[in-house]
Protein backbone atom coordinates (compact mmCIF):
# COMPACT_ATOMS: atom_id res chain seq x y z
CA UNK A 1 -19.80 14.63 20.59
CA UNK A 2 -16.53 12.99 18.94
CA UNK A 3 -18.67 11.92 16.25
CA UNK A 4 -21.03 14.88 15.62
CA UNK A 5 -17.52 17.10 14.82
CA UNK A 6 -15.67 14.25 12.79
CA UNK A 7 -18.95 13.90 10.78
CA UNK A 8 -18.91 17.79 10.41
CA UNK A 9 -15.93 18.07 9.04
CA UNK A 10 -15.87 15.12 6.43
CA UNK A 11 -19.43 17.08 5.69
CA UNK A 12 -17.67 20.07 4.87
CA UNK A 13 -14.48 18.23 3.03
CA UNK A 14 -17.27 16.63 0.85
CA UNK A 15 -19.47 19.33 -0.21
CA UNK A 16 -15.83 20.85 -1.11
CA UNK A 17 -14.87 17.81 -2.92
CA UNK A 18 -18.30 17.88 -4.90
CA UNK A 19 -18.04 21.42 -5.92
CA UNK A 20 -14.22 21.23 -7.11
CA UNK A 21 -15.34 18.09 -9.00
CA UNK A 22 -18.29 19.57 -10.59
CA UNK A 23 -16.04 22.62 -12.07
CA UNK A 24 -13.57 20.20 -13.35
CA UNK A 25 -13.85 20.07 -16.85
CA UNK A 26 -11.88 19.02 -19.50
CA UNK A 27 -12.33 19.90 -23.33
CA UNK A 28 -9.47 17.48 -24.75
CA UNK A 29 -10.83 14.38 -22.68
CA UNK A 30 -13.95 11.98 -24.92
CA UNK A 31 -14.40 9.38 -22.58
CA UNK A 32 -18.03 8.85 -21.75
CA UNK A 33 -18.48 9.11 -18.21
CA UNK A 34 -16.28 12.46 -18.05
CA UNK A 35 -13.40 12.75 -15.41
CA UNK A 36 -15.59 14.20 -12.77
CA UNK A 37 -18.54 11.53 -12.42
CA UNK A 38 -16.36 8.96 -9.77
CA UNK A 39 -15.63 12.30 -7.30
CA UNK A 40 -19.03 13.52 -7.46
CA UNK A 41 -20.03 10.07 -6.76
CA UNK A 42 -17.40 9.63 -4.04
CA UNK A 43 -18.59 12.73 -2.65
CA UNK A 44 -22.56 12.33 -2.36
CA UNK A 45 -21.26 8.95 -0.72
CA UNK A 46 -19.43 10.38 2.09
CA UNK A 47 -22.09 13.31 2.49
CA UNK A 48 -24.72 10.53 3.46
CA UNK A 49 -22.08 8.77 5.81
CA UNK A 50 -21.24 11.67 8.02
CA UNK A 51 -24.69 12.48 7.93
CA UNK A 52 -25.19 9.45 9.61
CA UNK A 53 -22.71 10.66 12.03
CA UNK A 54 -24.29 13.61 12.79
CA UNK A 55 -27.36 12.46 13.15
CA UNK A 56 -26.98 9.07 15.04
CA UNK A 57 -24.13 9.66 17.47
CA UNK A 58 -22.42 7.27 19.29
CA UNK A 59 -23.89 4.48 17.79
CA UNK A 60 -20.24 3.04 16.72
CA UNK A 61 -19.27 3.25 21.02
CA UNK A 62 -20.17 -0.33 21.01
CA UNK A 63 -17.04 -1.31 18.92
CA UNK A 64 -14.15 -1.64 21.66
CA UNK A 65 -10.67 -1.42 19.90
CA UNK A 66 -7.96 -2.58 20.68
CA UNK A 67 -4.40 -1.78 19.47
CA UNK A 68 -3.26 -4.51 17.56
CA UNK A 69 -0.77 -5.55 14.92
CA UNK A 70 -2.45 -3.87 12.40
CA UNK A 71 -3.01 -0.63 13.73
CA UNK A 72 0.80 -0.29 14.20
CA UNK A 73 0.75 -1.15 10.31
CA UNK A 74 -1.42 2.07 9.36
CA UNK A 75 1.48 4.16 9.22
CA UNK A 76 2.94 2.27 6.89
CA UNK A 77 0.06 1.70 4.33
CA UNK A 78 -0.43 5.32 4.41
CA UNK A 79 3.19 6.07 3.62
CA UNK A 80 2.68 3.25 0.79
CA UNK A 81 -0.12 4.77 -1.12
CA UNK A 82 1.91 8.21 -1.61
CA UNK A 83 4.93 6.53 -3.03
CA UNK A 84 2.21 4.39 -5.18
CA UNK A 85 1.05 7.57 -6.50
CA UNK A 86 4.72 8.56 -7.18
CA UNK A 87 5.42 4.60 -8.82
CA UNK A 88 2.09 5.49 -11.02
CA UNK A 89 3.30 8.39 -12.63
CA UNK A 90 6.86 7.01 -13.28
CA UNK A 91 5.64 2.99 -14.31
CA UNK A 92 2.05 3.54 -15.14
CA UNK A 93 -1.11 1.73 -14.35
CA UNK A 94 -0.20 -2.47 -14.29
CA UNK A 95 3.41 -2.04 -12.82
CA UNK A 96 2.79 0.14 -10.25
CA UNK A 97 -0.51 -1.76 -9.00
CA UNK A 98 1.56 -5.16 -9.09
CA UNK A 99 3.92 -3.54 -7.14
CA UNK A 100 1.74 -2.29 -4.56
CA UNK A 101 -0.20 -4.83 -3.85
CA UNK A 102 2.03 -6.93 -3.41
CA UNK A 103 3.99 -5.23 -0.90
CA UNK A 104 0.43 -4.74 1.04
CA UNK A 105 0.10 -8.26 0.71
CA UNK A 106 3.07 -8.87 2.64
CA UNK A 107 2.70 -6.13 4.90
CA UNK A 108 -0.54 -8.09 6.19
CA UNK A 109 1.41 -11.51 6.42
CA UNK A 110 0.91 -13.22 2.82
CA UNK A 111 3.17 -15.10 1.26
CA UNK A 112 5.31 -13.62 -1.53
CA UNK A 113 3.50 -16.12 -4.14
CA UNK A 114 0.41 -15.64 -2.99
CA UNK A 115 0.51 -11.50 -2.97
CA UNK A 116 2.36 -11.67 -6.22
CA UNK A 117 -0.50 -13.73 -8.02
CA UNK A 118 -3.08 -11.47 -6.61
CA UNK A 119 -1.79 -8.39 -7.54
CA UNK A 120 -1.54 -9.59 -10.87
CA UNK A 121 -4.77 -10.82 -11.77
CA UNK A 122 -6.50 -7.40 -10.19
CA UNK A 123 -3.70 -5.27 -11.74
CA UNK A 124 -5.17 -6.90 -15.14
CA UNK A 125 -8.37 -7.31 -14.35
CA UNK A 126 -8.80 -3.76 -13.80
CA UNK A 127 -6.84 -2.53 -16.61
CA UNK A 128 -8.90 -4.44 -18.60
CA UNK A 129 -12.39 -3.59 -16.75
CA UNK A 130 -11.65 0.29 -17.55
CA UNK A 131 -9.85 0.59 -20.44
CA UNK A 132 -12.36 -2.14 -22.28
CA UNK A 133 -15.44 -2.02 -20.63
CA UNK A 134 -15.59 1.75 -19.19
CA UNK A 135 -13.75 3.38 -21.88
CA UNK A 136 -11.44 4.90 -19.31
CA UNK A 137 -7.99 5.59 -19.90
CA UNK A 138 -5.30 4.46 -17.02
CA UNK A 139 -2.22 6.09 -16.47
CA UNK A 140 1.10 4.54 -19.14
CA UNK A 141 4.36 4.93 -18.03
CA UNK A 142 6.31 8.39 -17.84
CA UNK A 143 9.22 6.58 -19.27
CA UNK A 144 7.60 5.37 -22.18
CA UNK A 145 5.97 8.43 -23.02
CA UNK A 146 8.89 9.68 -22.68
CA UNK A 147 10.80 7.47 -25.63
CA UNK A 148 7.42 7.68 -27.88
């Protein structure tokens, strides 16, 4: 039954997420894909997935969890992703992803060096991916905005 209401309510979330991304429109914005093609995408996804929970309950009861080390973590990754939201706006796209992953790295027991050189080659690698290859702009600093 668990299941049946979860995956009725992250029905009704998406079908809301869909619609609000289908109005969104933007005249001043030429990139090709448009800015609401990755939420109506995102959306149809998790419309199939609860879906499946409402139509195939119970079939994840055969996972038993347990509480471990990196459940008590949650909390803290959630916390994480609002202040990288907050480090995007102020350091734009490449700083605030280094940053970020990083600290996730260490929050799931990397090394320092280790985090630090995989957070920079995605930070770049996806920089790169969108701005060259998609055509997709990525958020710049508020700072230097700010002294342009």
């Amino acid at each position: 039954m668990k299941d049946r209401v979860a995956g009725g309510i992250i029905l009704f979330l998406s079908i809301f997420y869909g619609l609000t991304a289908f109005r969104f429109k933007l005249e001043y914005l030429v990139e090709p894909l448009g800015p609401s093609k990755y939420p109506i995408l995102l959306s149809l996804f998790s419309i199939i997935l609860s879906l499946y929970l409402i139509i195939f309950p119970g079939k994840l009861d055969i996972i038993k969890w347990k509480l471990t080390a990196i459940d008590r973590r949650i909390p803290i990754f959630i916390v994480s992703l609002f202040l990288y939201i907050f480090l995007l706006w102020i350091s734009g796209y490449i700083i605030a992803t280094f940053i970020y992953i990083t600290f996730l790295g260490l929050i799931f027991g990397s090394t320092f060096f280790k985090s630090a050189i995989m957070a920079m080659i995605f930070s770049i690698a996806i920089y790169l991916f969108f701005v060259s290859l998609l055509k997709l702009h990525l958020p710049t600093s508020y700072i230097i905005d700010m002294l342009k």
